[in-house]
N, C-alpha and C. Protein backbone atom coordinates (compact mmCIF):
# COMPACT_ATOMS: atom_id res chain seq x y z
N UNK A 1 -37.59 80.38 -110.16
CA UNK A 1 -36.67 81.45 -110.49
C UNK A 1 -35.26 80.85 -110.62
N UNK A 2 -34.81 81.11 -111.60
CA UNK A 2 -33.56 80.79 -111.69
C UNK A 2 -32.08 81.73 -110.53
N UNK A 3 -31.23 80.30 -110.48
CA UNK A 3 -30.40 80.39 -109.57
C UNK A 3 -29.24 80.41 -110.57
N UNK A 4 -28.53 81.68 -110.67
CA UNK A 4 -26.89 81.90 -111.51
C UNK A 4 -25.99 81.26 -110.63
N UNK A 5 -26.34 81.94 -109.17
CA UNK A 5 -24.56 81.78 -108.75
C UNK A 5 -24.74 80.17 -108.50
N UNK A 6 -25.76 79.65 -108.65
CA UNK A 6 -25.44 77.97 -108.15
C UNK A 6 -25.22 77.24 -109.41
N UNK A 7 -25.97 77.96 -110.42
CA UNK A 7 -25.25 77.88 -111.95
C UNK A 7 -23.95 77.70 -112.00
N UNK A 8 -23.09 78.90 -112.01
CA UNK A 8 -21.64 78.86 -111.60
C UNK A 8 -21.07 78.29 -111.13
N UNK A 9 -22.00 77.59 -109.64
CA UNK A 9 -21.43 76.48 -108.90
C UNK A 9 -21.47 75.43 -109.64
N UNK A 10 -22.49 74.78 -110.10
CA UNK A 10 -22.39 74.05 -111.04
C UNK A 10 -21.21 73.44 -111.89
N UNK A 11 -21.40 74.93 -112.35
CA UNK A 11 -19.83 74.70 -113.51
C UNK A 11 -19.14 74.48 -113.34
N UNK A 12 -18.64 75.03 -111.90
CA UNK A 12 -17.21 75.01 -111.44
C UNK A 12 -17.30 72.98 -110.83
N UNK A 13 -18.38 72.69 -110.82
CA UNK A 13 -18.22 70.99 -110.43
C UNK A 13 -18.28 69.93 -111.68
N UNK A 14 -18.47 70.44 -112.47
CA UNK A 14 -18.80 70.32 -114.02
C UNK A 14 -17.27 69.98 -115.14
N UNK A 15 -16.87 71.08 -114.11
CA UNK A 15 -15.27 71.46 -114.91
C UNK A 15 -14.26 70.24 -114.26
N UNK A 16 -14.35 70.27 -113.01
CA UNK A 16 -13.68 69.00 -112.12
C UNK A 16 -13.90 67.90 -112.37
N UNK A 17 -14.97 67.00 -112.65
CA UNK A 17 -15.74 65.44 -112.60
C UNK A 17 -16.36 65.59 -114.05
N UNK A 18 -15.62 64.48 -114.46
CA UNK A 18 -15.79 64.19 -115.73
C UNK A 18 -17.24 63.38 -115.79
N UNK A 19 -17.27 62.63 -115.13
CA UNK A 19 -18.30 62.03 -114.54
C UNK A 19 -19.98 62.92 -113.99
N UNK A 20 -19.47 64.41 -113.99
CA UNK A 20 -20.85 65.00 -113.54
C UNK A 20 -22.15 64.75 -113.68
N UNK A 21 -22.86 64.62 -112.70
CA UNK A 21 -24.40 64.61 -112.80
C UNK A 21 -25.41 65.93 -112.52
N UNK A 22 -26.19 65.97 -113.25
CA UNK A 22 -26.55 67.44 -112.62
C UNK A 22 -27.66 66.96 -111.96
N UNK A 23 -27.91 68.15 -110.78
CA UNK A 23 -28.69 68.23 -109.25
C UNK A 23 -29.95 68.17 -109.46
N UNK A 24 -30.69 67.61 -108.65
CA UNK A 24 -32.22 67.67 -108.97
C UNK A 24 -32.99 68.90 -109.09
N UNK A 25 -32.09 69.96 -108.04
CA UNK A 25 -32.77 71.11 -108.64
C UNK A 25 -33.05 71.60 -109.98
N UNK A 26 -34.67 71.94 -109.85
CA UNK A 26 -34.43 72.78 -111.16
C UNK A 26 -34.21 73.97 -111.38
N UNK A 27 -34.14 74.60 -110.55
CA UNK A 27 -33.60 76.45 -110.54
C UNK A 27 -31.77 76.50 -111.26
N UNK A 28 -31.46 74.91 -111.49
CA UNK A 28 -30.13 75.21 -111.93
C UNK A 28 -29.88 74.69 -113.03
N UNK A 29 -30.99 73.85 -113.93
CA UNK A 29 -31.12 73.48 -115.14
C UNK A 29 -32.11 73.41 -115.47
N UNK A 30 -32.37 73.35 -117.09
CA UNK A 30 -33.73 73.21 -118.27
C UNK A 30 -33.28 74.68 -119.00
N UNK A 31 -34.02 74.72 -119.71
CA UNK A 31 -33.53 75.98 -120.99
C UNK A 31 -33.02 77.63 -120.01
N UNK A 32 -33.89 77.56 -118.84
CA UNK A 32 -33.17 79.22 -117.81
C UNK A 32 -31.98 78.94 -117.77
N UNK A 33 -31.35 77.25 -117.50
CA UNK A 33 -29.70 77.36 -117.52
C UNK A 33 -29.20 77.37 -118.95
N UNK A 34 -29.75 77.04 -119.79
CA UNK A 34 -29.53 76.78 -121.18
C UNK A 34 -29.04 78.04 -121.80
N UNK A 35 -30.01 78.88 -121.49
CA UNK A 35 -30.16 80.23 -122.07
C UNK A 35 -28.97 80.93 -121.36
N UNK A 36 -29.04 81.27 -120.01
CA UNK A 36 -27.67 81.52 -119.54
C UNK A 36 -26.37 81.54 -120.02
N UNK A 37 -26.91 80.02 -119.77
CA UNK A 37 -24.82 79.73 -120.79
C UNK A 37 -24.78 79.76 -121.89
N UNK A 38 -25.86 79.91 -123.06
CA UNK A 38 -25.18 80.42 -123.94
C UNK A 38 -25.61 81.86 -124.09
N UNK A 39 -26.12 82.61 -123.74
CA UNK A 39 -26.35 84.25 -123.99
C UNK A 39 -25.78 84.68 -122.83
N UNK A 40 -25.27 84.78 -121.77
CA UNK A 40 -25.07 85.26 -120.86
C UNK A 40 -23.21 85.58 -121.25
N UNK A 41 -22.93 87.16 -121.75
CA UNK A 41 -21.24 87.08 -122.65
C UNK A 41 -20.40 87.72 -121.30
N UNK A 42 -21.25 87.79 -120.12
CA UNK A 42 -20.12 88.02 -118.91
C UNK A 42 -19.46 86.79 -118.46
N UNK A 43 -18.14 87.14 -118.36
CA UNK A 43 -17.36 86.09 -117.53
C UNK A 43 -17.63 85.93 -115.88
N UNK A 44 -18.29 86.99 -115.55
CA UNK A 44 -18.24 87.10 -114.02
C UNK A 44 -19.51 86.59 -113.23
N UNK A 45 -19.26 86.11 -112.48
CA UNK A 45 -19.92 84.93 -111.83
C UNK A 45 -21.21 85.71 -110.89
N UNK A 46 -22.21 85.36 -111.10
CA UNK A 46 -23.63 86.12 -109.98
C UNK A 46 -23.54 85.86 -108.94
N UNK A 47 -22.43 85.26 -108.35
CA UNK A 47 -22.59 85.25 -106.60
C UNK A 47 -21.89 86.79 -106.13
N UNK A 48 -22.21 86.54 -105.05
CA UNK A 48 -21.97 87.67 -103.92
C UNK A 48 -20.29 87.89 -103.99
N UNK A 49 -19.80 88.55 -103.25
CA UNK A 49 -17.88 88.55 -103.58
C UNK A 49 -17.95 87.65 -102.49
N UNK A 50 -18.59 87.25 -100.92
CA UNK A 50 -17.98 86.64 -99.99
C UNK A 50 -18.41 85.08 -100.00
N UNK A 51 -19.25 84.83 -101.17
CA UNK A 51 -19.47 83.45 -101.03
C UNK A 51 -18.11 82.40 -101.86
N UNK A 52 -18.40 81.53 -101.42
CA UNK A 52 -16.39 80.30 -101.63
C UNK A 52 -17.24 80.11 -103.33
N UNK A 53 -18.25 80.30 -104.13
CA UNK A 53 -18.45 80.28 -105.52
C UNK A 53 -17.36 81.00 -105.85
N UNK A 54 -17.85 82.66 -105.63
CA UNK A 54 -17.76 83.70 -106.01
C UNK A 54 -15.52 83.72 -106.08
N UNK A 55 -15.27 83.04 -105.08
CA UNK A 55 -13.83 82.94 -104.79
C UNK A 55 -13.04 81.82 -105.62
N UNK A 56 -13.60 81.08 -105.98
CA UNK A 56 -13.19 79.80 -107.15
C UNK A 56 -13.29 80.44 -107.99
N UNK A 57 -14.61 81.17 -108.49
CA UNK A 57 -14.85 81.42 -109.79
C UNK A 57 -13.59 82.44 -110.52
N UNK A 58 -13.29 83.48 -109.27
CA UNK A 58 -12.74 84.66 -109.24
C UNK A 58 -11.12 84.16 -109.85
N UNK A 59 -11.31 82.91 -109.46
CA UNK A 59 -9.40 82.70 -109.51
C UNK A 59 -9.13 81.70 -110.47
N UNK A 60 -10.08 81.56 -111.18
CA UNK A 60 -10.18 81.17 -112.81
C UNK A 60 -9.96 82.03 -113.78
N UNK A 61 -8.88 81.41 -114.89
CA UNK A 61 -8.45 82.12 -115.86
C UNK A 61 -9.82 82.43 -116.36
N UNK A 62 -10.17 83.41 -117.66
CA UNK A 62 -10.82 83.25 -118.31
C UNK A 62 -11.32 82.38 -118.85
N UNK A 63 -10.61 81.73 -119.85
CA UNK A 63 -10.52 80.63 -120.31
C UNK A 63 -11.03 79.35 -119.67
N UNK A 64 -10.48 79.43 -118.79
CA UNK A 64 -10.95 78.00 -117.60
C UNK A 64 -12.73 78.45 -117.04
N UNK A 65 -12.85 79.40 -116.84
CA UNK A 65 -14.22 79.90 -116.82
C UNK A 65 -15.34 79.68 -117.91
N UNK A 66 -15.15 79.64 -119.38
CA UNK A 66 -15.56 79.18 -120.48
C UNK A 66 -15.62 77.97 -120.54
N UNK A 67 -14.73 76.83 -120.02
CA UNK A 67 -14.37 75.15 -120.11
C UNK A 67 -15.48 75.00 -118.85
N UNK A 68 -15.51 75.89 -117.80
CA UNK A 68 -16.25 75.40 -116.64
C UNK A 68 -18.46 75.18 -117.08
N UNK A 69 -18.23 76.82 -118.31
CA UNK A 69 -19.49 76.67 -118.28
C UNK A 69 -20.09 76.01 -119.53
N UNK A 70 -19.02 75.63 -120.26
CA UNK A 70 -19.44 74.46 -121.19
C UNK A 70 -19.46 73.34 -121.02
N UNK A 71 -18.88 72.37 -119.83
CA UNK A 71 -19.22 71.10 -119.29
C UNK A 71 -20.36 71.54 -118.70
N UNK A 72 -20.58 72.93 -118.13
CA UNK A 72 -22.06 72.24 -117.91
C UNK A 72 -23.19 72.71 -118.46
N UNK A 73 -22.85 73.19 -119.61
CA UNK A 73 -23.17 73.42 -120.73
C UNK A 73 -23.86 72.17 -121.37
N UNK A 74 -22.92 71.30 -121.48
CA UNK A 74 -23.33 69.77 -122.48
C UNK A 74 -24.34 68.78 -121.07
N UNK A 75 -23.75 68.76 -120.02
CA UNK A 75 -25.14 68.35 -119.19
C UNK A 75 -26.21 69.00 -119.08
N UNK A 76 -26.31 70.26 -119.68
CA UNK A 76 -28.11 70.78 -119.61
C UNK A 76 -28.57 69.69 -120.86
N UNK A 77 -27.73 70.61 -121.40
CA UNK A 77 -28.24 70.31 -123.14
C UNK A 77 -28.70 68.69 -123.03
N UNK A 78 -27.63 67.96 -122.85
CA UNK A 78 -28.18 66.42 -122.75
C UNK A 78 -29.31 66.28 -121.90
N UNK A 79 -29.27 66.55 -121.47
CA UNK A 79 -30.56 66.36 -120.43
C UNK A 79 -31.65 66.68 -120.93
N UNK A 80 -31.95 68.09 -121.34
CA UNK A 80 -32.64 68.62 -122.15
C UNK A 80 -33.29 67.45 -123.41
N UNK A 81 -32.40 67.45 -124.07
CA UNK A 81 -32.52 66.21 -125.02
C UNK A 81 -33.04 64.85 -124.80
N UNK A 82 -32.99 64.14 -124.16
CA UNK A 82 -33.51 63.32 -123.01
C UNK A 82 -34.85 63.38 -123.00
N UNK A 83 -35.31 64.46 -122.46
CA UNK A 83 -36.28 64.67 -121.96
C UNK A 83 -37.48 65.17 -123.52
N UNK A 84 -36.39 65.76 -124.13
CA UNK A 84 -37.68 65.95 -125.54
C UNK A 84 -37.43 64.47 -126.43
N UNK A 85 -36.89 63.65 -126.09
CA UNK A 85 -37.02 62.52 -126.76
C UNK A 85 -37.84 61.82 -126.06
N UNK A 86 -37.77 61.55 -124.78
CA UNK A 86 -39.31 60.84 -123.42
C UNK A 86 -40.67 62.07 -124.13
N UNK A 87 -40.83 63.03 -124.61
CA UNK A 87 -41.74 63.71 -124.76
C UNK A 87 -42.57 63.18 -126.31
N UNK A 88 -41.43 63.19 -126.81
CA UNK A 88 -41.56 62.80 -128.34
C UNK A 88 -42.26 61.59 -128.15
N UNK A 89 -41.40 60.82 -127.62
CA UNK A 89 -42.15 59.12 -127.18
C UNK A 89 -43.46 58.89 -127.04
N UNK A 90 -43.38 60.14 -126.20
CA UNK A 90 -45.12 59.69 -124.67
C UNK A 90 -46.01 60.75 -126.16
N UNK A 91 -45.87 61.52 -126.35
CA UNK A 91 -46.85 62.19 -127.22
C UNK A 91 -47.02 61.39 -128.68
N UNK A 92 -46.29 61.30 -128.76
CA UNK A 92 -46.30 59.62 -130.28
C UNK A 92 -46.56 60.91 -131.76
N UNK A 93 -47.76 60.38 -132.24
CA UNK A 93 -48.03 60.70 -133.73
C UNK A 93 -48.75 61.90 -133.49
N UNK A 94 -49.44 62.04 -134.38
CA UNK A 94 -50.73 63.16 -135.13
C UNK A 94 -51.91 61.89 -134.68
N UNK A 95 -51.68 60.94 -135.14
CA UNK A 95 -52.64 59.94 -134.86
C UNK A 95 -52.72 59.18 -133.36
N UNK A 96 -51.82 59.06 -133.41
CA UNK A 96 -51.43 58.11 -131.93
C UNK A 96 -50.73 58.70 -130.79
N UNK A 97 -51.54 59.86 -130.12
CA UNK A 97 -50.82 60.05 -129.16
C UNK A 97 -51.38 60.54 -127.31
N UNK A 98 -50.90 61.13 -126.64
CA UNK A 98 -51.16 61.05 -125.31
C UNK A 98 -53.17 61.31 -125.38
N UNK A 99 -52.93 62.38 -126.28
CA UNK A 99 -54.47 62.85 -126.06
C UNK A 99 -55.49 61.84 -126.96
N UNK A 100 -54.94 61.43 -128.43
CA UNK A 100 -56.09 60.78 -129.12
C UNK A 100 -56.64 59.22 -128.42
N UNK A 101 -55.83 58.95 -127.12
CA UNK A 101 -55.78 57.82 -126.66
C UNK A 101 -57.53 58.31 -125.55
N UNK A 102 -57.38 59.59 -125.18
CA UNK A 102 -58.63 60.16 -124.23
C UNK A 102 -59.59 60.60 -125.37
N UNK A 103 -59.53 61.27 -126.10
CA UNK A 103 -60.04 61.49 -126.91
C UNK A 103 -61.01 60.56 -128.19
N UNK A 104 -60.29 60.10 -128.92
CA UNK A 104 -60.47 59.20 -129.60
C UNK A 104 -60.60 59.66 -131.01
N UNK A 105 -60.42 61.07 -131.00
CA UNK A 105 -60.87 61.25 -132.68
C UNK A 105 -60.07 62.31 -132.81
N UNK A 106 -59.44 62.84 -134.41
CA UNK A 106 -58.70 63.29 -134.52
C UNK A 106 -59.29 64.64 -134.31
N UNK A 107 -60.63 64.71 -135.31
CA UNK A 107 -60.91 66.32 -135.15
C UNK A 107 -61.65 66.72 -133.82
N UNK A 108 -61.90 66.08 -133.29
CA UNK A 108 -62.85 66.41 -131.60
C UNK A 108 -61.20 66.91 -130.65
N UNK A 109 -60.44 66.20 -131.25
CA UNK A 109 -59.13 66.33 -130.09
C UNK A 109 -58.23 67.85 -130.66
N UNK A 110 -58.20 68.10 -132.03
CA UNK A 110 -57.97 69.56 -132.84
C UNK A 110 -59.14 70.65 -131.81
N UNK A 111 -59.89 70.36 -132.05
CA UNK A 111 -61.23 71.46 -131.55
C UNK A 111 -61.36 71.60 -129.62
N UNK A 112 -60.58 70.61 -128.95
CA UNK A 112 -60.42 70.67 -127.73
C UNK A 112 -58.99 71.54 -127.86
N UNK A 113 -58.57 71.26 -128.05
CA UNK A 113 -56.94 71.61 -127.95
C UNK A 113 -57.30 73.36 -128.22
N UNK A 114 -57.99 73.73 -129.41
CA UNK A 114 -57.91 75.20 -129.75
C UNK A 114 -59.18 75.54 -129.33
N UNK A 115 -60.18 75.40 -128.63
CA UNK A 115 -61.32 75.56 -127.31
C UNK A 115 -60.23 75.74 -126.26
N UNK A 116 -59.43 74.80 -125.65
CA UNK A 116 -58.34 75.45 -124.49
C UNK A 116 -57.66 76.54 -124.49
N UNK A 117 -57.21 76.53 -126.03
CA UNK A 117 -56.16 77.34 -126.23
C UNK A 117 -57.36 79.14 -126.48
N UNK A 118 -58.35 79.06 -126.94
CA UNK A 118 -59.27 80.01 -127.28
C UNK A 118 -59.43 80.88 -125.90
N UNK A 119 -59.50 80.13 -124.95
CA UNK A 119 -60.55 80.30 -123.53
C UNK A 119 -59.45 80.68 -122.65
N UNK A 120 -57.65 79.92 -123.08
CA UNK A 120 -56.70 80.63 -121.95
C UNK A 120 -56.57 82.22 -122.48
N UNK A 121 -56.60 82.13 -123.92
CA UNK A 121 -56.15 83.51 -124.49
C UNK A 121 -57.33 84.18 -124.01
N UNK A 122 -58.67 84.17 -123.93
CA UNK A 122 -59.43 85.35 -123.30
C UNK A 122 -59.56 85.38 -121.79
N UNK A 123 -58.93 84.50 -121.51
CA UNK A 123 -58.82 84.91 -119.69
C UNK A 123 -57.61 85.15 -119.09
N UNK A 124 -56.40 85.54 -120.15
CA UNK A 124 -55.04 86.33 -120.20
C UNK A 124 -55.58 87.49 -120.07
N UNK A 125 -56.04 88.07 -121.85
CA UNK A 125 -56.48 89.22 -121.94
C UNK A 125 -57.89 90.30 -120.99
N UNK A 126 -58.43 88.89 -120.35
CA UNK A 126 -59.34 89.91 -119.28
C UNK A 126 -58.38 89.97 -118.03
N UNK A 127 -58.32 89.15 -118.00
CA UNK A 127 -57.34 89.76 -116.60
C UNK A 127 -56.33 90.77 -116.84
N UNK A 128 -55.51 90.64 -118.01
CA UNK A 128 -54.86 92.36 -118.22
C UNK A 128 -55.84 93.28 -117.76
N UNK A 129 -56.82 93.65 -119.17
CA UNK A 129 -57.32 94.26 -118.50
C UNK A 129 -58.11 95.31 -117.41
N UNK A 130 -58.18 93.75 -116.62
CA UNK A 130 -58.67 94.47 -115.48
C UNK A 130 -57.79 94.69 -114.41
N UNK A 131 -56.63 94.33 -114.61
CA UNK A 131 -55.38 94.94 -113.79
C UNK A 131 -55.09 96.22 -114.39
N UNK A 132 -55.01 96.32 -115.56
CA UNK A 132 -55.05 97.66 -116.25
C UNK A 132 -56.17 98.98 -115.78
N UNK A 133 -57.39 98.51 -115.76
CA UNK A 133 -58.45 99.25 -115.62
C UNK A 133 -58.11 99.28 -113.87
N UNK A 134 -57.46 98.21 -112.91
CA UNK A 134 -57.63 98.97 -111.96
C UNK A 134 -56.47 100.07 -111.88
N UNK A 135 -55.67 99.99 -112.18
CA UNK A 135 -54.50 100.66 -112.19
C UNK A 135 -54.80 101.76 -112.34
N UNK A 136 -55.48 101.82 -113.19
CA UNK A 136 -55.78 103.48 -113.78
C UNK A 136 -56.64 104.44 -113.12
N UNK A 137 -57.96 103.74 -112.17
CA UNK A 137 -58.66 104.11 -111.38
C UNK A 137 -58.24 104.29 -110.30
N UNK A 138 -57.07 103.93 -109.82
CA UNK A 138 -56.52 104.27 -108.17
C UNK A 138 -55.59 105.34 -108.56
N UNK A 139 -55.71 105.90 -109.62
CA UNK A 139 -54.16 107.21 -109.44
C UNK A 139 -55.13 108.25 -109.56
């Protein structure tokens, strides 16, 4: 689950150190922080009023609030990036990649892939369902 006000915190360390690294947590980066900072059009910070976030954040211009969540803004994003380039890498081609290496053939590894993908989609839809069907029987 994503974490805003440590988001915020974030920023506000983001905005200071040019140098920033972001935290191993992940409740405070990958696309939930991504998405945040850029769709999220409130200026006002998700912590509580009595936490020392919520009191930094508070006594930031506007403006300086925008600079805070775009430095750490460009450390998701990079990171992000990073990581779909190690993905790009490790998964390789159409021909050459993580799976045709277990596999060995192009169309046996097509027909596994959409056999997985066949078998998650009907054991989504039964389990609706039957959360559905119980639902309806207990009222």
């Amino acid at each position: 689950m994503a974490n805003y006000c440590k988001m915020d915190y974030e920023s506000l360390l983001a905005l200071e150190d040019a140098d920033y690294a972001l935290p191993p947590n992940t409740n405070r980066k990958g696309l939930q922080a991504l998405e945040y900072l850029i769709f999220d059009s409130s200026l006002d910070t998700s912590c509580s009023s009595t936490q020392p976030t919520a009191v930094q954040w508070e006594a930031l211009e506007p403006a300086r609030r925008k600079q805070a969540r775009c430095a750490y803004l460009q450390a998701v994003a990079g990171e992000l990036v990073e990581h779909a380039k190690l993905l790009e890498t490790v998964w390789g081609s159409a021909e050459d990649n993580a799976m045709s290496h277990v596999v060995g053939n192009p169309e046996t590894e097509q027909a596994a892939v959409q056999d997985l993908f066949d078998n998650l989609f009907y054991f989504e839809n039964e389990v609706k369902n039957l959360k559905l069907a119980g639902r309806v029987e207990t009222r």
